[in-house]
Protein backbone atom coordinates (compact mmCIF):
# COMPACT_ATOMS: atom_id res chain seq x y z
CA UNK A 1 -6.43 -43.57 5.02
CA UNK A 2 -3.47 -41.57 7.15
CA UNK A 3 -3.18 -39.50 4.01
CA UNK A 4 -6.95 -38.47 3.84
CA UNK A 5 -6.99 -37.63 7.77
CA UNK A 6 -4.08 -35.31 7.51
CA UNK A 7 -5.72 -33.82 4.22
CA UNK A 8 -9.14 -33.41 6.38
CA UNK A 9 -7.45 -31.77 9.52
CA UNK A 10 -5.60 -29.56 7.70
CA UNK A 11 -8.65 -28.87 5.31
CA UNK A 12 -10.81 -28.51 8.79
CA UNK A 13 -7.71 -25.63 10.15
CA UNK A 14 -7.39 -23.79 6.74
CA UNK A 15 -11.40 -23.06 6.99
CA UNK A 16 -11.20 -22.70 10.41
CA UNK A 17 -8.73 -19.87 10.24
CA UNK A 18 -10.36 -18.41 7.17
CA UNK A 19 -13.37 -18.03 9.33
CA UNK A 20 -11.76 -16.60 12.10
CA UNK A 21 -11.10 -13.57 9.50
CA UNK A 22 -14.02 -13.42 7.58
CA UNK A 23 -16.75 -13.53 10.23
CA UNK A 24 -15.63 -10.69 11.72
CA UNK A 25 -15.53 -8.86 8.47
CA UNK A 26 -19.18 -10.08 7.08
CA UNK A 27 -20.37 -8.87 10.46
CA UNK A 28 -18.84 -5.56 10.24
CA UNK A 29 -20.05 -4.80 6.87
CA UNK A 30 -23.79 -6.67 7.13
CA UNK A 31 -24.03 -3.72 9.85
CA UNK A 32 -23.69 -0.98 7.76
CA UNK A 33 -26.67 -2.05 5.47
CA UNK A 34 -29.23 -2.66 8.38
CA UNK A 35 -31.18 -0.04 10.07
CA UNK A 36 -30.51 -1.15 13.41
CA UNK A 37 -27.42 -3.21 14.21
CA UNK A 38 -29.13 -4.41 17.93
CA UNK A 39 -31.96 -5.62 16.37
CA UNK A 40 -30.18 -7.32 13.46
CA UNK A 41 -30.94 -7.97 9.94
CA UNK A 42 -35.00 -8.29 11.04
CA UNK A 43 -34.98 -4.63 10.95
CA UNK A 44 -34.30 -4.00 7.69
CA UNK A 45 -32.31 -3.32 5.06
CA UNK A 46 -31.14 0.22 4.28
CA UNK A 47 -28.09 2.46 1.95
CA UNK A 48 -29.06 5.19 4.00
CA UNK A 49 -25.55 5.10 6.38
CA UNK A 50 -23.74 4.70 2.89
CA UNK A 51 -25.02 7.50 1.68
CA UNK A 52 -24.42 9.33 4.72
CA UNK A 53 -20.80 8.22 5.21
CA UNK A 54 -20.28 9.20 1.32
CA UNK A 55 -21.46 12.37 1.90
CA UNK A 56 -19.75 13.00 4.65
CA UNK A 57 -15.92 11.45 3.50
CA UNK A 58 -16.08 11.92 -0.08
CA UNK A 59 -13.04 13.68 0.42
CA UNK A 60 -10.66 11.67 2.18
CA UNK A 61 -11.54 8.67 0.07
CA UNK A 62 -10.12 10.56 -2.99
CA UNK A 63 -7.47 12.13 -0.87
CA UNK A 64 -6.73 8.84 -0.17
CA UNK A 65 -6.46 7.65 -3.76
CA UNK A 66 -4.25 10.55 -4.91
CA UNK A 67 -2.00 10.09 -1.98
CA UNK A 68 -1.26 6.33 -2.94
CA UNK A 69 -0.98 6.77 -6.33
CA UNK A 70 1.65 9.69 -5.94
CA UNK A 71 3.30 7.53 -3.53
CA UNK A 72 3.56 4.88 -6.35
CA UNK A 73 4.34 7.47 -8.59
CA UNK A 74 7.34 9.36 -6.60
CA UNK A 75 8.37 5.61 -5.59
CA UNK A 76 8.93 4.32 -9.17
CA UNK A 77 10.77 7.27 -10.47
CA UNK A 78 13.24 7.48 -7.52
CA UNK A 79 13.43 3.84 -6.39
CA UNK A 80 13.54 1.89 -9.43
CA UNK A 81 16.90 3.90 -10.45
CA UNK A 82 18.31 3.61 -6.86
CA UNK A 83 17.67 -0.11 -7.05
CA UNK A 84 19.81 -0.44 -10.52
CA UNK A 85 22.40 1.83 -9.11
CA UNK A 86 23.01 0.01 -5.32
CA UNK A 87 23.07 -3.23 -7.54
CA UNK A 88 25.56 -2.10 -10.32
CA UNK A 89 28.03 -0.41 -8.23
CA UNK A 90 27.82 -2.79 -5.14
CA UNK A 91 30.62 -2.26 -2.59
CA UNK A 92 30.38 -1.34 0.94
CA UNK A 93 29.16 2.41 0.37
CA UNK A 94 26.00 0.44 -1.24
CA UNK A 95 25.21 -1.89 0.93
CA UNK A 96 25.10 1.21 3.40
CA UNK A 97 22.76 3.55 1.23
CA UNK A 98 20.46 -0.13 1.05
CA UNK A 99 20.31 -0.47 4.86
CA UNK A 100 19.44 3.21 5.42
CA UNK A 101 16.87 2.87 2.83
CA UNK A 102 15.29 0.06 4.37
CA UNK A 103 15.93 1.57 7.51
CA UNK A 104 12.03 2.69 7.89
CA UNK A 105 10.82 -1.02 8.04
CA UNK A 106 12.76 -1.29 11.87
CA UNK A 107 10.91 2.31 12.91
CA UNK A 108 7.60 2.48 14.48
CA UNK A 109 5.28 4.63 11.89
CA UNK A 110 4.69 7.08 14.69
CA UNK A 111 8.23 7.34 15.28
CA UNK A 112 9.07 8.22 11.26
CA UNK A 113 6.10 11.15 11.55
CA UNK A 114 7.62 12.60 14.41
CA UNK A 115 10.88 12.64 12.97
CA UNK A 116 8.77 14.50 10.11
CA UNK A 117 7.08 16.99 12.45
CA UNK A 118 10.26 17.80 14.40
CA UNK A 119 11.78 18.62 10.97
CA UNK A 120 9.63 20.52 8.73
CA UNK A 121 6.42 20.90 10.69
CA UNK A 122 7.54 24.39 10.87
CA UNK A 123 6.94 25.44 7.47
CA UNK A 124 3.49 26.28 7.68
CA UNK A 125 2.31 25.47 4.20
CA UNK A 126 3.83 22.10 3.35
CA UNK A 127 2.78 21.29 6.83
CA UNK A 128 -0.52 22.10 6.08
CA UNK A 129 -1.03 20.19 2.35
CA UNK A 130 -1.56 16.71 1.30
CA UNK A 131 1.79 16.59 -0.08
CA UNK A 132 3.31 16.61 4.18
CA UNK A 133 1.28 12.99 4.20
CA UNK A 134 2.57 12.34 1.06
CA UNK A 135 6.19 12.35 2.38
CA UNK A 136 5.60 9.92 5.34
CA UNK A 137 4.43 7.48 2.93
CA UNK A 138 7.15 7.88 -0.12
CA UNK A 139 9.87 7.60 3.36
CA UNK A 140 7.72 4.49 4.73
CA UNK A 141 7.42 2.57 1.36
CA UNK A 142 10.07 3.18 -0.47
CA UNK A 143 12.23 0.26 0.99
CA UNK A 144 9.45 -2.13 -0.34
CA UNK A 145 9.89 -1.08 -3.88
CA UNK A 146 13.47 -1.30 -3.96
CA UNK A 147 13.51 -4.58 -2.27
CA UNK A 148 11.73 -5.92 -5.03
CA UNK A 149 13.57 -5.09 -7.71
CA UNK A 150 16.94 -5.30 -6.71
CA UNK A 151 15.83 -8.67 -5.57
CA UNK A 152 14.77 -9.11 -9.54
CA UNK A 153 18.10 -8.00 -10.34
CA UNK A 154 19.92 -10.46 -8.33
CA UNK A 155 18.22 -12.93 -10.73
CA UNK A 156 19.18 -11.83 -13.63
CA UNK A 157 22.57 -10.75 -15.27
CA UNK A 158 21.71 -7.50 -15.49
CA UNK A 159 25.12 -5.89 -16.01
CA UNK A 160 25.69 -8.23 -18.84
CA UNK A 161 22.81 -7.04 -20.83
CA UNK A 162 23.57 -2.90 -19.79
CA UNK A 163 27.01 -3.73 -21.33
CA UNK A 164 25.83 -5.52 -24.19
CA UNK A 165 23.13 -2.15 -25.26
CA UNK A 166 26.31 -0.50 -24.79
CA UNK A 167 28.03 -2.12 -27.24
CA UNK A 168 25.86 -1.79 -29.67
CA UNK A 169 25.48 1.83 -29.09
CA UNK A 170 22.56 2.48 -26.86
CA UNK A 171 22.28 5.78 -24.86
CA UNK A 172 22.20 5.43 -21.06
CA UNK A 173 18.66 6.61 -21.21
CA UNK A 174 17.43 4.20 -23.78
CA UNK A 175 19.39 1.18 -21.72
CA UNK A 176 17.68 2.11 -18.94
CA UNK A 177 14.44 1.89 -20.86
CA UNK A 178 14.61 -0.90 -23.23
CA UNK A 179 16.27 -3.09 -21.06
CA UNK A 180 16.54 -2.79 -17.01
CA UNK A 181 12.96 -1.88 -16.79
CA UNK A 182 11.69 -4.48 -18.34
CA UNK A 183 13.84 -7.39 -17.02
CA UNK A 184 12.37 -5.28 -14.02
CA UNK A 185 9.41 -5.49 -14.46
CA UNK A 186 8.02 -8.49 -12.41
CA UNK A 187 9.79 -6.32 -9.38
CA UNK A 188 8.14 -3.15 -10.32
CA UNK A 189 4.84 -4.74 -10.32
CA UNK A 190 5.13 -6.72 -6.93
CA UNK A 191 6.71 -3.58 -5.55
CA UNK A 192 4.32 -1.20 -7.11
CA UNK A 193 1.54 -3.30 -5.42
CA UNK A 194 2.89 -3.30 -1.96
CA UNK A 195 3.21 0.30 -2.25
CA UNK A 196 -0.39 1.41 -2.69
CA UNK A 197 -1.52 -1.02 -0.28
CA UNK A 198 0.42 0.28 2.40
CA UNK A 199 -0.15 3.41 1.73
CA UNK A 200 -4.06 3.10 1.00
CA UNK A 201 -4.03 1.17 4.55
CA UNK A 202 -1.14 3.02 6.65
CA UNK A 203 -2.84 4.82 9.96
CA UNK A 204 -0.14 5.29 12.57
CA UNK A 205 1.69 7.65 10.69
CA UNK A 206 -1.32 8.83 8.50
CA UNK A 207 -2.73 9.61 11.68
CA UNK A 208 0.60 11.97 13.13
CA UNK A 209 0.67 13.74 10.17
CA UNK A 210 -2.74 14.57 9.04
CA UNK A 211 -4.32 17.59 9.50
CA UNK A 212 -8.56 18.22 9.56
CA UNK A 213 -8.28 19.32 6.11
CA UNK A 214 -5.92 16.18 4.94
CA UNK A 215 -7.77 13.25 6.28
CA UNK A 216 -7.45 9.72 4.85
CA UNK A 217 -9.42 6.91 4.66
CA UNK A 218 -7.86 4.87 7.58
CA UNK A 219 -8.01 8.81 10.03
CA UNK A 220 -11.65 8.73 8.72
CA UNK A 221 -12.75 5.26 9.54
CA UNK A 222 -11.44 5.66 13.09
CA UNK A 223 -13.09 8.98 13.60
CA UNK A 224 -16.16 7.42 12.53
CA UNK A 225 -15.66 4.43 14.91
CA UNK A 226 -15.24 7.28 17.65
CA UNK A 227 -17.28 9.55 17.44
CA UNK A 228 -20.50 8.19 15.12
CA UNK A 229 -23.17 5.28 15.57
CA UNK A 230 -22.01 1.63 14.72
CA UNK A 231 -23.86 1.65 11.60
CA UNK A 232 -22.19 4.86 10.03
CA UNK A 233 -18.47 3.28 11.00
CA UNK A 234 -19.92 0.01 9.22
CA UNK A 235 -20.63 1.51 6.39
CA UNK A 236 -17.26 3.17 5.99
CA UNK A 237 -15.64 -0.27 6.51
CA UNK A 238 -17.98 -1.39 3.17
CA UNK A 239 -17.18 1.43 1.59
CA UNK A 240 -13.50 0.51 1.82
CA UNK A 241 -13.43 -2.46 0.88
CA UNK A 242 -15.71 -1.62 -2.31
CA UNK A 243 -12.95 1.11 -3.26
CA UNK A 244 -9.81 -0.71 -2.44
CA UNK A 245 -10.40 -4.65 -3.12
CA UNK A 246 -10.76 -4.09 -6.60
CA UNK A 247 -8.09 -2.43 -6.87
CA UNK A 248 -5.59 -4.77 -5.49
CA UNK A 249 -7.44 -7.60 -7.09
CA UNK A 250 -7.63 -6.20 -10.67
CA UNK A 251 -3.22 -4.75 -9.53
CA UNK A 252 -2.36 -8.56 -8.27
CA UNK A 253 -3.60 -9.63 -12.01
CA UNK A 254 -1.96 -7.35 -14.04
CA UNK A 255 1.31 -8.06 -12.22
CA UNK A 256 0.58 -11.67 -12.63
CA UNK A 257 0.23 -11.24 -15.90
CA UNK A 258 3.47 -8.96 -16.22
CA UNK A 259 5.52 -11.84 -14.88
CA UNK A 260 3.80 -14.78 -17.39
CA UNK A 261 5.42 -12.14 -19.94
């Protein structure tokens, strides 16, 4: 009997909690599909602010995209190295390149993009492009992707297996290839996930660095919330979560099934 009353409180806080997210959430979107918010669902049903808000951000949803998967992309090919280097040479000099690296998770965002601005908002050009943003975000999620898979290699005895390729002959490059990145791999994945989701959601320092011509889908929603009826910003908030919750869902299952392997 004790055993079913502590199963039903803590079965009453779970949905309690998960309801304290979601309402909010359900409410947010159900607004962006009704033609009045005030009066409610008894006004009607409409796509018309979707459309609009489509329309109008097209744009910075796919900017958005390309930014995150660059991110990922820059991310893998300089992080997943780094990681197998700081972990096979070790030391004091590494432990010091790993705390610098990770050094962005202790900064305020807005702090990192000033850093940014102070540095190399004067060439006029880079400033200007996508590929600025881009920069913040590689800085600001990198640590998360070499986190995870030096914390893969500290499971596994990697330099045993690098010297064993060796052995046998095996080129650095096809070591690297055929055998730290995929004893890697679950890393990669839960690294690779972290990564676009940050950088899919990141404002603060999205924000700093954008420019009119370089907004995101995080800079677009709060516009919208600012400066736009409630329905419009509603319908952004749907729109997000049609384009992005996929995403991570269909990401969280592939690296699930990447680890099963």
């Amino acid at each position: 009997m004790r055993d079913r009353l502590i199963f039903a409180g803590q079965l009453g806080f779970t949905l309690l909690v998960a309801a304290f997210l979601v309402v909010p959430v359900v409410l947010s979107i159900s607004a962006g599909v009704t033609v009045n918010y005030f009066r409610g669902i008894q006004s009607g049903v409409t796509l018309q602010w979707v459309v609009q808000v489509w329309n109008l951000y097209a744009g910075e949803i796919g900017l958005s995209f390309l930014i995150a998967f660059a991110t990922l992309a820059v991310t893998l090919v300089v992080g997943v190295p780094a990681a197998y280097g700081l972990h096979v040479k070790g030391g004091r000099l590494s432990r010091v390149i790993e705390e610098i690296i990770t050094l962005p998770l202790a900064i305020p965002g807005l702090a990192i993009a000033l850093a940014l601005l102070l540095t190399y908002g004067g060439f006029g050009g880079f400033r200007q492009s996508w590929l600025f943003i881009l920069t913040g975000h590689v800085v600001f999620t990198m640590p998360f992707m070499v986190r995870s898979v030096m914390a893969v290699f500290a499971s596994v005895d990697i330099k045993t297996l690098d010297e064993g390729a060796a052995s046998l002959g095996a080129s650095p490059w096809a070591r690297f290839c055929n055998v730290i990145v995929p004893n890697a791999m679950p890393g990669i994945l839960a690294g690779s996930l972290m990564v676009v989701t940050l950088s899919l959601g990141e404002f603060n320092l999205t924000w700093m660095l954008h420019t009119p011509l370089t907004k995101t889908l995080p800079v677009g929603l709060a516009d919208s919330y600012a400066s736009m009826r409630l329905e419009v910003a509603s319908a952004y908030t749907l729109i997000f979560f049609i384009m992005i919750v996929p995403l991570l869902v269909a990401m969280q299952m592939f690296a699930e099934k990447g680890e099963k392997k």
